[in-house]
Structures are given as C-alpha cells and as structure tokens.
Protein backbone atom coordinates (compact mmCIF):
# COMPACT_ATOMS: atom_id res chain seq x y z
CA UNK A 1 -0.63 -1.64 0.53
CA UNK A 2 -0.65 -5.26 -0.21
CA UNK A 3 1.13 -6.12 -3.38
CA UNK A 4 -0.50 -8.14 -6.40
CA UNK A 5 0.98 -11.03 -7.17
CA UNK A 6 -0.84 -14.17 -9.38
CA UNK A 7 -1.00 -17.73 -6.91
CA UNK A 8 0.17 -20.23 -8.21
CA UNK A 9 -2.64 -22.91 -9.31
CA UNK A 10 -3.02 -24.96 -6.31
CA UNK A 11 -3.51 -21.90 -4.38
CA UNK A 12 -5.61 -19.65 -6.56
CA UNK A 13 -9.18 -18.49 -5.99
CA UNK A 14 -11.57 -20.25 -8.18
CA UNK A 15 -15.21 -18.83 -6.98
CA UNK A 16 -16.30 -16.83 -4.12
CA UNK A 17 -19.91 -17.46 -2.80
CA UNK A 18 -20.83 -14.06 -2.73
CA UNK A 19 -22.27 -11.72 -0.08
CA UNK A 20 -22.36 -7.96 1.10
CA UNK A 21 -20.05 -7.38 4.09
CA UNK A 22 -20.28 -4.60 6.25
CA UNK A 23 -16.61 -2.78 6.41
CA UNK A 24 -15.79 -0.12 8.79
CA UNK A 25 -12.95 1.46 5.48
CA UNK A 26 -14.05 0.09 2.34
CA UNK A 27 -10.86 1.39 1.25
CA UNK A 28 -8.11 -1.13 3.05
CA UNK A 29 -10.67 -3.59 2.45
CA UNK A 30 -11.07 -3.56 -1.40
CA UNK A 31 -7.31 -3.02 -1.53
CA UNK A 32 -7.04 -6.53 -0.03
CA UNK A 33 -10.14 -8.16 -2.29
CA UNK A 34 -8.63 -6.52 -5.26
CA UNK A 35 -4.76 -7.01 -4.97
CA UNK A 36 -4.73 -10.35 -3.17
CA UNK A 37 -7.73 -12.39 -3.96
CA UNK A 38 -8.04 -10.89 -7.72
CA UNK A 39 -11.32 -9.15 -7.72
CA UNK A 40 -11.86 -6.61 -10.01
CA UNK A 41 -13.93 -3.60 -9.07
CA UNK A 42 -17.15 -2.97 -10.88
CA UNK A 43 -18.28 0.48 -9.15
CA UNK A 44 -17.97 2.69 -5.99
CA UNK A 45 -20.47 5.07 -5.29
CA UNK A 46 -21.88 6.79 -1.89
CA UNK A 47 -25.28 6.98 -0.93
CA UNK A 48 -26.10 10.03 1.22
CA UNK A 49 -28.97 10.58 3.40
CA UNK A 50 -30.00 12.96 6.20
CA UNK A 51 -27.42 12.08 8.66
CA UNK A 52 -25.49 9.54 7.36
CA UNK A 53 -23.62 8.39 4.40
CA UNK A 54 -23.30 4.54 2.93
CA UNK A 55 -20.33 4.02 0.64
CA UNK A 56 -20.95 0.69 -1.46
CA UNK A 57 -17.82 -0.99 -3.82
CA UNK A 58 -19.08 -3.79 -5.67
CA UNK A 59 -16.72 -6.18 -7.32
CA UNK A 60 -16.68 -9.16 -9.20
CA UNK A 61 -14.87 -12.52 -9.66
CA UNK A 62 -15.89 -14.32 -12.57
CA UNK A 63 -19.50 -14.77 -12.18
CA UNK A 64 -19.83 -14.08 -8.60
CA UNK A 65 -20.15 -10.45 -6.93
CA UNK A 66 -19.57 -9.00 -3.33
CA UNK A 67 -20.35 -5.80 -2.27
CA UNK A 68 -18.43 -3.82 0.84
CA UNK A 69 -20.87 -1.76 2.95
CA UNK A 70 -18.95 1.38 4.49
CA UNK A 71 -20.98 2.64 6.98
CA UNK A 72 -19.82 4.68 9.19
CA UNK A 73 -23.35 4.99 11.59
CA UNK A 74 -23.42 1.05 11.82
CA UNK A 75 -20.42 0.50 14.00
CA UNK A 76 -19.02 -3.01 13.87
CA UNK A 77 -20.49 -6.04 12.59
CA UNK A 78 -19.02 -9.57 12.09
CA UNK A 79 -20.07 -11.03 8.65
CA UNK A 80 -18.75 -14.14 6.45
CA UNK A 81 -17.38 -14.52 2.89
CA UNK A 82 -16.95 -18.08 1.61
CA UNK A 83 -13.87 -18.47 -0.67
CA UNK A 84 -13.47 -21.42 -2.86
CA UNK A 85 -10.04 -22.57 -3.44
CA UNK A 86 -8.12 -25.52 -5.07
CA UNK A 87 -5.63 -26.44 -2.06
CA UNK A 88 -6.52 -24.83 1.11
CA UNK A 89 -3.00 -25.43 2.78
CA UNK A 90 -1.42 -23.71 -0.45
CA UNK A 91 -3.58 -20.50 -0.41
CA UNK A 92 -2.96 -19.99 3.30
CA UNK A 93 0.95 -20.62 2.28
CA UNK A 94 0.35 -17.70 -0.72
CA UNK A 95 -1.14 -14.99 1.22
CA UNK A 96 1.70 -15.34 4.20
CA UNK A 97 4.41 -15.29 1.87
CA UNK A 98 2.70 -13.04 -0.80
CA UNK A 99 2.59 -10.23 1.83
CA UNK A 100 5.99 -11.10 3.25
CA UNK A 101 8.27 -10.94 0.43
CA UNK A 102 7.70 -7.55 -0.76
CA UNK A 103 7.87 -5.83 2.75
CA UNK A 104 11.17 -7.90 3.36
CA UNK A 105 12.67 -6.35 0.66
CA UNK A 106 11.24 -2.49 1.52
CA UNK A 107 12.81 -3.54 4.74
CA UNK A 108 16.11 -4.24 3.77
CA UNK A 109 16.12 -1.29 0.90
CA UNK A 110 15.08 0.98 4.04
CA UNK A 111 17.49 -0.12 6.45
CA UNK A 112 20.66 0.44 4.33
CA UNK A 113 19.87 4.33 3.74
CA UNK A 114 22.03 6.63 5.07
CA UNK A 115 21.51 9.61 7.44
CA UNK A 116 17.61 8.24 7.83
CA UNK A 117 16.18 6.68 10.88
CA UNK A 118 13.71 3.77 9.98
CA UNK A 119 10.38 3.23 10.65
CA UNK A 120 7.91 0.67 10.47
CA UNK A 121 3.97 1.76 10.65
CA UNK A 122 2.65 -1.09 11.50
CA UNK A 123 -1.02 -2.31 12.00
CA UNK A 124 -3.35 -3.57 13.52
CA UNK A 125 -2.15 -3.05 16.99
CA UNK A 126 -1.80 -6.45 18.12
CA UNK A 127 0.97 -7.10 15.21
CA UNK A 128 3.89 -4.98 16.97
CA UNK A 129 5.44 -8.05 18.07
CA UNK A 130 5.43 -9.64 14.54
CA UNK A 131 7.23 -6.20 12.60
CA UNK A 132 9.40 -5.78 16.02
CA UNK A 133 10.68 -9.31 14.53
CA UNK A 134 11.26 -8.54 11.12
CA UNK A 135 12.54 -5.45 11.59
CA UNK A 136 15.48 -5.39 14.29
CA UNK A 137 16.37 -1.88 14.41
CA UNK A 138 12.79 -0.17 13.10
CA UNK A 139 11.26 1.87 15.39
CA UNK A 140 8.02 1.03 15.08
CA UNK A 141 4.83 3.27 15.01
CA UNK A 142 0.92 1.96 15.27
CA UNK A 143 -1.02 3.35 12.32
CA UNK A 144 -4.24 5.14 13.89
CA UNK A 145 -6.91 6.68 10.88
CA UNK A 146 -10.36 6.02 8.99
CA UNK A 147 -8.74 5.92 5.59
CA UNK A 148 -5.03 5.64 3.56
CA UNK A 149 -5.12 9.66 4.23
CA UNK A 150 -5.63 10.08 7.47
CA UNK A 151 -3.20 6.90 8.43
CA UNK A 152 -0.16 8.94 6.03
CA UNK A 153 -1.06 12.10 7.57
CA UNK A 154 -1.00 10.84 11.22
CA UNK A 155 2.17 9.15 10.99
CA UNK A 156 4.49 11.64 9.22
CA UNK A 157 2.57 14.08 11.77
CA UNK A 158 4.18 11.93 14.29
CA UNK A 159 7.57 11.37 13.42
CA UNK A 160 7.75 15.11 12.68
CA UNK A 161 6.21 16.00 15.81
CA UNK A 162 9.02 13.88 17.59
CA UNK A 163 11.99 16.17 16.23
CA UNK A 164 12.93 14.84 12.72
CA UNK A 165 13.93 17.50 10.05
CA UNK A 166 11.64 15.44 7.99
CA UNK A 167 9.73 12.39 7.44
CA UNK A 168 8.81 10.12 4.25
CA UNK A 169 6.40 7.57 3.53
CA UNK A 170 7.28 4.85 1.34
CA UNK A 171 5.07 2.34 -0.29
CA UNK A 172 5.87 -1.64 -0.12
CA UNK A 173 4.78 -2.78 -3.18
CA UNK A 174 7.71 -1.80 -5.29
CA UNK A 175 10.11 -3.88 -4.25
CA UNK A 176 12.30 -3.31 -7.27
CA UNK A 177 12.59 0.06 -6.33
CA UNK A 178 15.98 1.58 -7.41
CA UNK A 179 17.60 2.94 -3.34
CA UNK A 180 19.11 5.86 -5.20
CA UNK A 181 15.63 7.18 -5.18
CA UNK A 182 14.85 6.65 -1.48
CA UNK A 183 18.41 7.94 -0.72
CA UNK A 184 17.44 11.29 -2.90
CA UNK A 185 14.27 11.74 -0.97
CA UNK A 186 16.49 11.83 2.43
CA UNK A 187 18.99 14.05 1.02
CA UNK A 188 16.30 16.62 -0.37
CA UNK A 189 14.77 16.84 3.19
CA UNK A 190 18.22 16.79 5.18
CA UNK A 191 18.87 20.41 3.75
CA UNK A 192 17.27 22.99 2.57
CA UNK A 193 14.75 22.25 -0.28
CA UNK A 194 11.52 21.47 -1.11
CA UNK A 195 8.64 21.46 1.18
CA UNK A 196 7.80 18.51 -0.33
CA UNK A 197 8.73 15.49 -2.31
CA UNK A 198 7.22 13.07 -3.88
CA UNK A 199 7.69 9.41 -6.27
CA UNK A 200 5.39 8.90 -8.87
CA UNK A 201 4.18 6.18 -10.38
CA UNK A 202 3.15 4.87 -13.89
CA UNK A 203 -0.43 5.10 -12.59
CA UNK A 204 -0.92 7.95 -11.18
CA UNK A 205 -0.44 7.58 -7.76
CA UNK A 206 3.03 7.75 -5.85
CA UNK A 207 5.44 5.42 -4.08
CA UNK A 208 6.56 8.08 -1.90
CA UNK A 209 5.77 11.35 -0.50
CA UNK A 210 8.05 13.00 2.46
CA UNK A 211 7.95 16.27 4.04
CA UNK A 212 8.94 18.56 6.58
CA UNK A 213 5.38 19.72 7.98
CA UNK A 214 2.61 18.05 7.71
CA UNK A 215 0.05 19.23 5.57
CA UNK A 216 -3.18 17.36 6.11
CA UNK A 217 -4.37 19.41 2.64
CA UNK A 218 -2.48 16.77 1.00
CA UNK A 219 -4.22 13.72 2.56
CA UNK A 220 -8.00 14.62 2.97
CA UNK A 221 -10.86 13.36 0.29
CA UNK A 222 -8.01 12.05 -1.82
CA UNK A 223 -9.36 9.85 -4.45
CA UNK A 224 -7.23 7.02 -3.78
CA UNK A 225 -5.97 3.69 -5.88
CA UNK A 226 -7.43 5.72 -9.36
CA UNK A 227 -5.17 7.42 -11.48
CA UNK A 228 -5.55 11.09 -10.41
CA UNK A 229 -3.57 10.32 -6.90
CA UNK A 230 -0.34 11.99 -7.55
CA UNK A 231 -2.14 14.82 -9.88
CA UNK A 232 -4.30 15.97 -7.24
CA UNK A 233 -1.74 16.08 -4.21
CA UNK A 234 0.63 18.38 -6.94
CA UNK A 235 -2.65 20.69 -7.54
CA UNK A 236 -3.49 20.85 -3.55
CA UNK A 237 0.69 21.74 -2.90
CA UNK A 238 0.57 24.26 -5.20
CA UNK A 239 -2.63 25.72 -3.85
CA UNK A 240 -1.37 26.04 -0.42
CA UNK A 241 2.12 27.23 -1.56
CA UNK A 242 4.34 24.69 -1.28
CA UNK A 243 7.51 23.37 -3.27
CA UNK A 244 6.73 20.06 -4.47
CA UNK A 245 9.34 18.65 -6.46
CA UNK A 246 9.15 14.57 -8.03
CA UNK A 247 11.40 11.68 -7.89
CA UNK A 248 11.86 9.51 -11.15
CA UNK A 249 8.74 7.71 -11.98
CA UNK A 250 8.67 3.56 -11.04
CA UNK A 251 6.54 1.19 -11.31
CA UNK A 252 4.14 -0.61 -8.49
CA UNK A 253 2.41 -3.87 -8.72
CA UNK A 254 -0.41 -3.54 -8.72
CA UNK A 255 -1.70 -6.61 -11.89
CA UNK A 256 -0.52 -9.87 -13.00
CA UNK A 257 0.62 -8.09 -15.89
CA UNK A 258 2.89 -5.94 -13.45
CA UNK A 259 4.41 -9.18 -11.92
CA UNK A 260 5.30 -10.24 -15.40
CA UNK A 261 7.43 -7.40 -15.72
CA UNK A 262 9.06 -7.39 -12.60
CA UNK A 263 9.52 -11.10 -13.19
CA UNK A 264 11.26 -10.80 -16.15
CA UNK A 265 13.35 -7.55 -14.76
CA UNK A 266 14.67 -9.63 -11.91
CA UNK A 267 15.33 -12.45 -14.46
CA UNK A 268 18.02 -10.26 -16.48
CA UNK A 269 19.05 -8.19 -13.49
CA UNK A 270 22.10 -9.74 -11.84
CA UNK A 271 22.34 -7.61 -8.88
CA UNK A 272 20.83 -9.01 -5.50
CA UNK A 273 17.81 -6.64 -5.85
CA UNK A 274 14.55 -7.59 -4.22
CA UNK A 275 16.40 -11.03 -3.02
CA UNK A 276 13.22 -12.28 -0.77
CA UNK A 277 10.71 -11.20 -3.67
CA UNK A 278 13.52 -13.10 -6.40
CA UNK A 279 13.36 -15.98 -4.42
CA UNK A 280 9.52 -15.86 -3.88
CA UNK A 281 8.94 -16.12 -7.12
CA UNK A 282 11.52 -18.63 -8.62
CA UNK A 283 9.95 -20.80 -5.75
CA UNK A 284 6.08 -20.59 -7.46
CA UNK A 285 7.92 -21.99 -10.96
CA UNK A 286 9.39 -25.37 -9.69
C-alpha cells in the first residue's frame, strides 16, 4: 500500500480535470488516488446485472470528481486523467521519493530480523529488476491476484508452499514500526503457537498478518481500507477454528494528520528509526 504523505507546495495537486476511467481493480487504484494524489472518496457501490457486475468509486478533489469503472466483462481499456499541478518536475520528484522512503525503511526493519528469510512481493512484473536493487538479499516474489485478498493469499500460499514453517505479510506504510513486533510475529510462528497472528491498527485494519497455512477464508470479500478489516478476519478465524492471537496495536499513515504525528514522533525520537523516511521529510522543510 502506498503511504500518505502531504507534497510539499510546489509539488501538490491543485485540480484534476475530471473523468471516469475504466480500472481493471478499483481497489489498488483508489488506494493510489486516495493516498498519493489526496482524493477523498465520496461512495463505492456495485451495480449488478444479469451476467456481469460494475463496481463504481467516485471521489472528489475540491470541486472536481472522477469516477473508477471496475468492470470486470470490459477487459482493458486505455483512458486519460489530466492532473493539474504547480511544478511538474517537483511532483514527479514527490511521488518517486514518496513511495521510496517508506519501503526503504520496511526494508531495512525486515532485513535485520532474526531467524526470518525476507521477501519482497513485488509488482508489476516488469519491476523485479528495480526491488532486486533495493533489496540485495530479498528473495523476491511477483504478486499475481484481482484484489489486496487474493494478492496476500497467493503469496503467503507460496512461500508456505515452498517449505517455510510460516509466512507473514507486512504492510509498508508504517515505517515507524517498533521491530520488536515483527521479531514477535517470527518467534510466534517458529514454534508452536497460534495458527495465526496478526498487527492491528488504530483503524481497523492490520499491519500484519502471518500464518502457517493458508486460509483463503481470511482473504475473500474482505471489505478492505474501511474500518472493519481486522474485525472481520478475527470473526472468519474463529469461525473456521483457528488461534488468532494480536500484536500491539500501531499506527499506519494513512492522512496528513497521520504524517503530523509521525513527524513529530521522529522529531523527539533519537534513535535512527525510519532513517530514509527521517530524512525524507526534514528534506520537504528546508
């Protein structure tokens, strides 16, 4: 998931001259409207006919409104979306670096844990050279599914179908993220435990969730980025009579007002936590 993070003013979004664009996973795609360009969502709603169904998110920013089509019977389609911006050089600057810092840090935080082989799920396809690059060490697995679900499910269903004890999926927009949690995770599913564990967060979803099956119960129809996330994957574990124990609750950015705080956490924290997304941001105040 791609973290939120306010641009600075030369590189912010001032209008968008709207349209509707035809998405093959409205999902991923108002994550990226939403967390990176500062949309806000207005409503999501499926219309269902006969033989198909037509998922519609509309969104707003400021006075201007896109819709994304999810159709799954229309196949591909190339469309256009005009964004207006201050400094085109600048925004093109923000949205590399935006999305780099975070994962950096997730990177490093992941690579340090011990007794846990890392992994990078990386997409689209063509990209493998580009995480290869960052992350000297990773192995590195292509993401394949219609939805966040089905990607989870497919890659924990892949690493445990390789051999591991156990396998854990960890988010990359909490780059704050204490490694004594992470570490816990891996020691709860190198012996014998839970069947599955999980980190909440503040709003309802989770930063984490690791196991040593995989249950696709836990990934289907999930209402994803709302608030009932983490509530419904407990219910479903319990239904299908599994151990599901939680990790202390964080916090993810996912608002300006959640950069704020992490702002002003790495501003009194002295410890070289979250070093690329410290630097990131003292870079955006000079």
């Amino acid at each position: 998931m791609l973290p939120a993070t306010p641009a600075p003013s030369l590189a912010r979004v001032r209008a968008v001259d709207g349209v509707a664009l035809t998405v093959s996973d409205a999902e991923r795609a108002a994550e990226f409207y939403t967390r990176v360009l500062f949309f806000e969502k207005m409503s999501d709603y499926e219309l269902q006919g006969p033989d198909s169904r037509v998922r519609i998110v509309r969104m707003h920013l400021g006075d201007e409104l896109i819709e994304l089509i999810e159709d799954p019977a229309a196949g591909r389609s190339l469309q256009r979306v005009a964004i207006v911006v201050n400094d085109i050089e600048q925004a093109y600057l923000w949205l590399r670096r935006h999305r780099g810092c975070f994962l950096l840090d997730k990177i490093a935080a992941v690579g340090a844990l011990v007794n846990a082989q890392p992994v990078i799920a990386y997409t689209p396809d063509e990209a493998r050279a580009e995480f290869d690059g960052l992350a000297p060490g990773f192995s590195l697995v292509a993401q394949h599914g219609s939805d966040l679900g089905a990607r989870l499910h497919a890659t924990l269903a892949c690493l445990l179908a390789a051999g591991h004890a156990g396998a854990i999926a960890v988010d990359s927009d909490t780059p704050n993220l204490p490694s004594d949690f992470l570490q816990q995770a891996v020691h709860s599913l190198s012996r014998l435990g839970p069947d599955v564990i999980l980190g909440p967060t503040e709003d309802g979803g989770y930063y984490l969730i690791g196991m040593r099956l995989a249950h696709r119960e836990l990934f289907d129809a999930v209402p994803w980025s709302t608030s009932d996330v983490l509530a419904v994957t407990l219910r479903r574990a319990a239904a299908a009579g599994l151990r599901a124990v939680c990790l202390p609750s964080w916090f993810d950015v996912d608002t300006p007002d959640d950069l704020e705080r992490l702002r002003a956490i790495l501003d009194a924290d002295n410890t070289t936590t979250a070093c690329q997304t410290r630097r990131f941001l003292a870079s955006w105040r000079r």
